[in-house]
C-alpha atoms as a PDB file:
ATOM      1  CA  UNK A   1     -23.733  16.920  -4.709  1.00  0.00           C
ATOM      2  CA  UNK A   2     -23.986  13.268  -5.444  1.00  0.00           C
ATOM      3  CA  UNK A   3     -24.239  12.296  -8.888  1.00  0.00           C
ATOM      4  CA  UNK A   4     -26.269   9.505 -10.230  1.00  0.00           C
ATOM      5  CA  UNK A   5     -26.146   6.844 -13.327  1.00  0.00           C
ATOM      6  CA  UNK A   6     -29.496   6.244 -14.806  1.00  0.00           C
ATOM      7  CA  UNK A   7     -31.583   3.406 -17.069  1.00  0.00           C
ATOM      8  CA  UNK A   8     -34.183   4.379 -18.313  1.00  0.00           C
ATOM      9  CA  UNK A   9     -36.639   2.441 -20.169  1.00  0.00           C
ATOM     10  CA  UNK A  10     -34.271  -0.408 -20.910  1.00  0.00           C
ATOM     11  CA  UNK A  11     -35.414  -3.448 -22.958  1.00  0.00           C
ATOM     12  CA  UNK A  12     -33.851  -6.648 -24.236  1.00  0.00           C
ATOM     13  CA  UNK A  13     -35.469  -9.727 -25.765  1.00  0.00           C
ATOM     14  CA  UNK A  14     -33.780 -12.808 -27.400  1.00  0.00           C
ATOM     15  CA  UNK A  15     -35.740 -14.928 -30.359  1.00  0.00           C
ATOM     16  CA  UNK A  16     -39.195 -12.361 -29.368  1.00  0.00           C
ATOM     17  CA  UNK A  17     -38.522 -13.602 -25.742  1.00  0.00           C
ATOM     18  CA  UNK A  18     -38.493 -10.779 -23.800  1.00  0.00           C
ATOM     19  CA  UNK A  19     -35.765 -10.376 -20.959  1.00  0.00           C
ATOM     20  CA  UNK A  20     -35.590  -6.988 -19.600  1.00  0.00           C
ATOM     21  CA  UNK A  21     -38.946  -4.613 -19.713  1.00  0.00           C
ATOM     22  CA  UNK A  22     -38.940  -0.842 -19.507  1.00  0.00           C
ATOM     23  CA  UNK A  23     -36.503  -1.027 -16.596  1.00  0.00           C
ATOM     24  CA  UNK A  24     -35.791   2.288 -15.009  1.00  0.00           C
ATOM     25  CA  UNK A  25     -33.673   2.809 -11.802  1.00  0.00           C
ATOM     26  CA  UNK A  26     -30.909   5.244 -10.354  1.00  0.00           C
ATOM     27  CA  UNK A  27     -27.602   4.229  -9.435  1.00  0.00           C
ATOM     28  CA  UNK A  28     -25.787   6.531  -7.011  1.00  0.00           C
ATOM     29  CA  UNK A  29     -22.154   6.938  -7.740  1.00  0.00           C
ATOM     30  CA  UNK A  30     -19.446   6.150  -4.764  1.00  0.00           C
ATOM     31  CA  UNK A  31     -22.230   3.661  -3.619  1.00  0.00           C
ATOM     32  CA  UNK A  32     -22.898  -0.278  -3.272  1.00  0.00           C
ATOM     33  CA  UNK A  33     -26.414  -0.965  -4.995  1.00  0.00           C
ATOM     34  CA  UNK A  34     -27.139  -4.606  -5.153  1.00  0.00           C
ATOM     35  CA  UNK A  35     -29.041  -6.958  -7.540  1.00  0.00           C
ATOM     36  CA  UNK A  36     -31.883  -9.106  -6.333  1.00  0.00           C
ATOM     37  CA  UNK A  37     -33.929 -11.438  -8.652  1.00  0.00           C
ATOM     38  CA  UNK A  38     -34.770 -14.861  -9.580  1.00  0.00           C
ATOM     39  CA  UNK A  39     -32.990 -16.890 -11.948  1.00  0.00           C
ATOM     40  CA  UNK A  40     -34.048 -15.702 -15.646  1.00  0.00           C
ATOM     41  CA  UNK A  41     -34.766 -12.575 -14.706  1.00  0.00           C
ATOM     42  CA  UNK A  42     -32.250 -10.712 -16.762  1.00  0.00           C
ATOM     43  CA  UNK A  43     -29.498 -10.027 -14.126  1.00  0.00           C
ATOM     44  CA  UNK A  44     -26.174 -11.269 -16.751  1.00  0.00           C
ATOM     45  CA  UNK A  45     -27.913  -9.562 -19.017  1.00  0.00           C
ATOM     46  CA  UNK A  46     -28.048  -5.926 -17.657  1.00  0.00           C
ATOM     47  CA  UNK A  47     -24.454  -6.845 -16.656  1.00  0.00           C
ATOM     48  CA  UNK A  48     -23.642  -7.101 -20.154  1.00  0.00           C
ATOM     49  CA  UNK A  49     -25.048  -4.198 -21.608  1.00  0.00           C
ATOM     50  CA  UNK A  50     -23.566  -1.734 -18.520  1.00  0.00           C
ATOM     51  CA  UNK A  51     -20.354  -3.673 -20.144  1.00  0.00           C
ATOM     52  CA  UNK A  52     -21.008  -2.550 -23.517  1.00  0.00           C
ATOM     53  CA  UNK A  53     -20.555  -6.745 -24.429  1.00  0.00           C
ATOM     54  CA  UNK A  54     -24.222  -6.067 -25.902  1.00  0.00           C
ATOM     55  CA  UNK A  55     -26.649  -3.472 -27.100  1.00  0.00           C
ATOM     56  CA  UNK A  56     -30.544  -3.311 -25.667  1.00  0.00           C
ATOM     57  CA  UNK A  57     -33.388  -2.977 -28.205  1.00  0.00           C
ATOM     58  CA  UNK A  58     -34.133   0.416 -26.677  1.00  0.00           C
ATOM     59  CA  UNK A  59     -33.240   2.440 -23.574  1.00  0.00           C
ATOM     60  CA  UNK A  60     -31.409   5.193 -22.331  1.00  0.00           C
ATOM     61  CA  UNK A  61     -27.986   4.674 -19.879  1.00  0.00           C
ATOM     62  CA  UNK A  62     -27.103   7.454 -19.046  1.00  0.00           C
ATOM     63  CA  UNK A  63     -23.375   8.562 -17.383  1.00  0.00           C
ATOM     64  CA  UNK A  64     -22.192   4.950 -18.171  1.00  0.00           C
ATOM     65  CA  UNK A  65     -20.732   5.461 -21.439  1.00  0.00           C
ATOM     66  CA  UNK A  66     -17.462   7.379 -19.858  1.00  0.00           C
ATOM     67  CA  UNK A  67     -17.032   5.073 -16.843  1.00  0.00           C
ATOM     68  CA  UNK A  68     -14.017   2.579 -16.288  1.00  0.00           C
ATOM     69  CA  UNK A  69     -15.256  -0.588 -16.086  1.00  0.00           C
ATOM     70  CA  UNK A  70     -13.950  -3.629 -14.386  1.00  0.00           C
ATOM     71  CA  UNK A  71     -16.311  -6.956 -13.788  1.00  0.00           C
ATOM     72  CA  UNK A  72     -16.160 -10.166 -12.104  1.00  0.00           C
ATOM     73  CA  UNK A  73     -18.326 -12.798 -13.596  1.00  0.00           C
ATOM     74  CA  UNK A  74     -19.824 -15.675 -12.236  1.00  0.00           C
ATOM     75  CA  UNK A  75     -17.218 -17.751 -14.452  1.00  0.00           C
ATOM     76  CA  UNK A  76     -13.583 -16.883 -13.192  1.00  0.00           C
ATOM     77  CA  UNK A  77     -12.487 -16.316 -16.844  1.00  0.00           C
ATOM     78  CA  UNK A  78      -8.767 -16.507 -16.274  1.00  0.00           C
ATOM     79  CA  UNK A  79      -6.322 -17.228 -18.306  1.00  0.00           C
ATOM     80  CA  UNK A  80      -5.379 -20.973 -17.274  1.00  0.00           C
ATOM     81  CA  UNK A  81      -1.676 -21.312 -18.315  1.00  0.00           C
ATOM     82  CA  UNK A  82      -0.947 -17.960 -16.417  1.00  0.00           C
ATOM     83  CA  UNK A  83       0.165 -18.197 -12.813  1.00  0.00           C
ATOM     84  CA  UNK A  84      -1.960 -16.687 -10.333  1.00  0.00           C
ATOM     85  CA  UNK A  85       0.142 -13.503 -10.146  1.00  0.00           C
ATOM     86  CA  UNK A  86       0.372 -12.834 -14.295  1.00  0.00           C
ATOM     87  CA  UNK A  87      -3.557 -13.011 -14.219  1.00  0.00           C
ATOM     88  CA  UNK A  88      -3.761 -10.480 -11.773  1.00  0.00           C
ATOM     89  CA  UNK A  89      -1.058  -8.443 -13.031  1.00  0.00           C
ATOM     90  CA  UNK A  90      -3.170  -8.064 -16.296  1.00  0.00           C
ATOM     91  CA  UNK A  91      -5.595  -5.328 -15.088  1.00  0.00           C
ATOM     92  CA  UNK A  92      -2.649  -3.841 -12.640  1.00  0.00           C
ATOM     93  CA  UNK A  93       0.212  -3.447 -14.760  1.00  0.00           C
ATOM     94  CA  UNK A  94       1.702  -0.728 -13.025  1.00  0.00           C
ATOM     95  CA  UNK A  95       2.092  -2.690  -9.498  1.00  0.00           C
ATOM     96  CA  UNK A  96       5.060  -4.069  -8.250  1.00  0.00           C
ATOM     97  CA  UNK A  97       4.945  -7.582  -7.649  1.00  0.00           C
ATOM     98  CA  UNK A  98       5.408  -7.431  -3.764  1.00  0.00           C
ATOM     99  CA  UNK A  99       2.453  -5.391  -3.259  1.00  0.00           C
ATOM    100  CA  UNK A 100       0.606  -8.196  -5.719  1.00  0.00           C
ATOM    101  CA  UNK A 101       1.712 -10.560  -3.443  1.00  0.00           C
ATOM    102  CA  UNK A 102       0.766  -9.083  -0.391  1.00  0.00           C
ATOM    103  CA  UNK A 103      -2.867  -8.016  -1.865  1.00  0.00           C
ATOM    104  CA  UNK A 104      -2.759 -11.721  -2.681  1.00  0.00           C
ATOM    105  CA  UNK A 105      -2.064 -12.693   1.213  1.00  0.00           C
ATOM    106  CA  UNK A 106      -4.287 -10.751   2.374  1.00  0.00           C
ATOM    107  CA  UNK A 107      -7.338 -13.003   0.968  1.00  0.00           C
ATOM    108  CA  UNK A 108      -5.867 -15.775   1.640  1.00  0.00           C
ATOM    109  CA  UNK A 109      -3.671 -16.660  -0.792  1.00  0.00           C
ATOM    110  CA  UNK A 110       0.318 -17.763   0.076  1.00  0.00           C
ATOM    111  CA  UNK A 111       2.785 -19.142  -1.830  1.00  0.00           C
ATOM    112  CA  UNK A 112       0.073 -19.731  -4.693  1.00  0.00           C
ATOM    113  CA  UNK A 113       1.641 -16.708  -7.000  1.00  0.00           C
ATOM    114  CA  UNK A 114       4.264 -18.916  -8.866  1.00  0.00           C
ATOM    115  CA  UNK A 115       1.549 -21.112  -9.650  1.00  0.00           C
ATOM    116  CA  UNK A 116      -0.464 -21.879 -12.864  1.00  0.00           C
ATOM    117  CA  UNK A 117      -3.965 -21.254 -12.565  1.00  0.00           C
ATOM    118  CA  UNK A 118      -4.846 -24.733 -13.449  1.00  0.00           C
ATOM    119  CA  UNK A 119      -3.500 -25.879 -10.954  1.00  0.00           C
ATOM    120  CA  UNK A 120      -5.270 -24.009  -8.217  1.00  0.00           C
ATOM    121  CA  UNK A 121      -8.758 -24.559  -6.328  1.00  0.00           C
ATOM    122  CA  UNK A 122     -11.662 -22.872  -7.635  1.00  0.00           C
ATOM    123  CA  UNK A 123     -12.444 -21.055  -4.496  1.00  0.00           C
ATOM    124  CA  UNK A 124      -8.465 -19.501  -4.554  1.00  0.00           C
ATOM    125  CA  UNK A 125      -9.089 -19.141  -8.317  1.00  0.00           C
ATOM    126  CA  UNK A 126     -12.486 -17.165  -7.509  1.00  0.00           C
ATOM    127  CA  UNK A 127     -10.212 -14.772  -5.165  1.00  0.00           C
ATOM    128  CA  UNK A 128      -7.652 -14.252  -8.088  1.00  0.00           C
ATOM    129  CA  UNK A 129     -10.608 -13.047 -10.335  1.00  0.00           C
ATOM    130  CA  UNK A 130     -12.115 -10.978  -7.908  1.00  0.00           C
ATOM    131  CA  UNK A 131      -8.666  -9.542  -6.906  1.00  0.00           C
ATOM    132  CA  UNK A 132      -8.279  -9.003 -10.698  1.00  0.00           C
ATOM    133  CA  UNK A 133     -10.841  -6.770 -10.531  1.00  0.00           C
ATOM    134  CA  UNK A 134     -10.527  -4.594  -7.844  1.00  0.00           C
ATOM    135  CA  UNK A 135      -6.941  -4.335  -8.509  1.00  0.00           C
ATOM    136  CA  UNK A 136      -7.714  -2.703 -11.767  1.00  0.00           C
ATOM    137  CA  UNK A 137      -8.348   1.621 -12.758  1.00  0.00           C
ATOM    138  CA  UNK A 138     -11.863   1.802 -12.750  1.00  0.00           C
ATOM    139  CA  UNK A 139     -15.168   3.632 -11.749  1.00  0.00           C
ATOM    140  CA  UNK A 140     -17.530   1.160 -12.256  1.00  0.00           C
ATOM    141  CA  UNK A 141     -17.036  -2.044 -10.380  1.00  0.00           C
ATOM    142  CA  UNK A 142     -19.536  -4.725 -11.314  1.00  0.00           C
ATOM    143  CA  UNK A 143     -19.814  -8.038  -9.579  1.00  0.00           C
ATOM    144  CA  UNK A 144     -22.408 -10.895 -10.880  1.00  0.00           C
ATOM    145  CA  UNK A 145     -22.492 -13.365  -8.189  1.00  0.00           C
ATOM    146  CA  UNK A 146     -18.835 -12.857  -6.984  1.00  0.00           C
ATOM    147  CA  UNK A 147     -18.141 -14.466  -4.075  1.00  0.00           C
ATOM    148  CA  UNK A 148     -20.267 -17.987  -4.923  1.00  0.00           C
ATOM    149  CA  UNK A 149     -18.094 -20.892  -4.005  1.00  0.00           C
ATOM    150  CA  UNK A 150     -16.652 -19.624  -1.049  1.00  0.00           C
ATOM    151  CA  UNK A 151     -17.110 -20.947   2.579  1.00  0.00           C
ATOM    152  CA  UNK A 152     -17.787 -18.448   4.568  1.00  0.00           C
ATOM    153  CA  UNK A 153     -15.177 -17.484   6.506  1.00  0.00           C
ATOM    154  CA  UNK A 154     -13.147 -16.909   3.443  1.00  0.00           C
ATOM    155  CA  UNK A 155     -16.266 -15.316   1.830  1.00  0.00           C
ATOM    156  CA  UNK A 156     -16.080 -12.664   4.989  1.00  0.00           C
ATOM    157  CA  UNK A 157     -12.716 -11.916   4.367  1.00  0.00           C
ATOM    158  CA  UNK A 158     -12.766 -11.498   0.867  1.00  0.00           C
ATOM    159  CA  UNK A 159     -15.711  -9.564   1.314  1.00  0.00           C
ATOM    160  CA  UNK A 160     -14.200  -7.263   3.986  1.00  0.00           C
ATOM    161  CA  UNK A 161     -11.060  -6.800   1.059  1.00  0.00           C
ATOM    162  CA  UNK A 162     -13.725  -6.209  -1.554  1.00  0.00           C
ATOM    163  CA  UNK A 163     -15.315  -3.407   0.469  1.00  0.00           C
ATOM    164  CA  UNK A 164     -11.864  -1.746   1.861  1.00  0.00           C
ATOM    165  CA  UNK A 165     -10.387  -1.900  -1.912  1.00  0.00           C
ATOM    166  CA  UNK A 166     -13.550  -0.137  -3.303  1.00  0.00           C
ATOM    167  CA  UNK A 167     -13.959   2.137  -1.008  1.00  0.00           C
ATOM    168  CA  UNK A 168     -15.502   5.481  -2.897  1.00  0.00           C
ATOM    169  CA  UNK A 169     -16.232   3.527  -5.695  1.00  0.00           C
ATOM    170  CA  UNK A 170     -19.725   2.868  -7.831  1.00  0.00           C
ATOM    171  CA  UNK A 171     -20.756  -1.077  -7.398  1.00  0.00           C
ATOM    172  CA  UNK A 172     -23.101  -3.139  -8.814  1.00  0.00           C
ATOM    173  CA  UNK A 173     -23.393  -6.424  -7.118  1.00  0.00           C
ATOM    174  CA  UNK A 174     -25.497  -9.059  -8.235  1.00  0.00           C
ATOM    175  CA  UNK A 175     -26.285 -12.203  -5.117  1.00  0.00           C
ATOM    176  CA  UNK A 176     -28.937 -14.369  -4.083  1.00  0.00           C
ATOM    177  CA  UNK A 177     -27.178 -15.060  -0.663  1.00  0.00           C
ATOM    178  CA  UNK A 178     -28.306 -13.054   2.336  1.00  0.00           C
ATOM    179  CA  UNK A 179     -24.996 -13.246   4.057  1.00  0.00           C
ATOM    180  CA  UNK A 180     -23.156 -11.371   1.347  1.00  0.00           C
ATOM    181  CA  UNK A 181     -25.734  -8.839   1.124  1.00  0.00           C
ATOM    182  CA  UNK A 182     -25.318  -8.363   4.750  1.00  0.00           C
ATOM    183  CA  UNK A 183     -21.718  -7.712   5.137  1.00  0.00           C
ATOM    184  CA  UNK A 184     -21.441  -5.811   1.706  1.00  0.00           C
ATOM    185  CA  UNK A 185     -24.139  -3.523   3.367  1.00  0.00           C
ATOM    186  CA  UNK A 186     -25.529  -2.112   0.267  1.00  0.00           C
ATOM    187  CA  UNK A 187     -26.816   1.566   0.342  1.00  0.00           C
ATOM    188  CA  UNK A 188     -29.710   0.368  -2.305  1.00  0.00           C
ATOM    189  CA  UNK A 189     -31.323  -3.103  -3.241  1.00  0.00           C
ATOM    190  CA  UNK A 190     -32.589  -3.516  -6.801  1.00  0.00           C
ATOM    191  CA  UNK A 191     -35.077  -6.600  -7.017  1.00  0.00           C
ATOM    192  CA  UNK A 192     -35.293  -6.745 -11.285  1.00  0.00           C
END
């Protein structure tokens, strides 16, 4: 039977500015649900809390407080002195390097592993993040506007990676762009 993550009756306001209102929606588990909405809308936010990186004001999430989490953000949030590979090998300590590397080739990325973030592109240092990610133990992938920056070719095949690496796993995935929403092929679109 396929189990479910729920929020129910979620709010958040900043400074009496309200954010999120009594939101309530399921989240099947081993699933892609996607994120719709407009700018403002409260999209980070949600993020956040499902993170634990805030608390609502009231609300009920329920089955999210035992999950393994991993994230990509919308800012890469590497560490910049690292080289590519020692970022990714933070979340995936247990890897050997040459399947790093070839996880790292496989989105594109050769002969960059050496290198220090800083001195990278941001689209290759968008793939290191999201490879970061999915590289890590977790249940709970979540993924606010992951693949922005990328042309799409690279987009397609990053996306393809994303898909085949979380295979079985729960996703959130936040986008405004149809194309991504088309090849990630959600099972569920939330419009917030």
């Amino acid at each position: 039977m396929e189990r479910s993550l729920y929020i129910e009756h979620l709010y958040k306001s900043y400074h009496n500015q309200p954010v999120l209102t009594d939101l309530c929606c399921q989240i099947p588990q081993g699933k892609v649900t996607a994120i719709t909405a407009p700018s403002g809308s409260g999209k980070t936010t949600l993020i956040r809390i499902l993170l634990g990186l805030e608390e609502p004001d009231y609300g009920v999430l329920n089955g999210f407080k035992n999950l393994k989490k991993s994230a990509v953000f919308q800012e890469d949030r590497l560490c910049e002195n690292l080289t590519a590979l020692a970022n990714i090998r933070l979340t995936s300590i247990s890897q050997n390097k040459s399947y790093l590397i070839s996880a790292m080739e496989q989105i594109g990325l050769y002969d960059c592993w050496q290198k220090p973030v800083h001195e990278l592109s941001g689209g290759m240092k968008r793939r290191i993040a999201i490879l970061r990610a999915l590289l890590a133990d977790y249940d709970l992938l979540i993924l606010d506007e992951p693949f922005k920056g990328l042309d799409p070719a690279t987009k397609e095949i990053v996306i393809k990676d994303t898909k085949k690496r979380s295979m079985g796993k729960t996703i959130l995935f936040v986008t405004h762009d149809e194309l991504e929403l088309s090849l990630m092929n959600p099972s569920q679109i939330l419009t917030l």
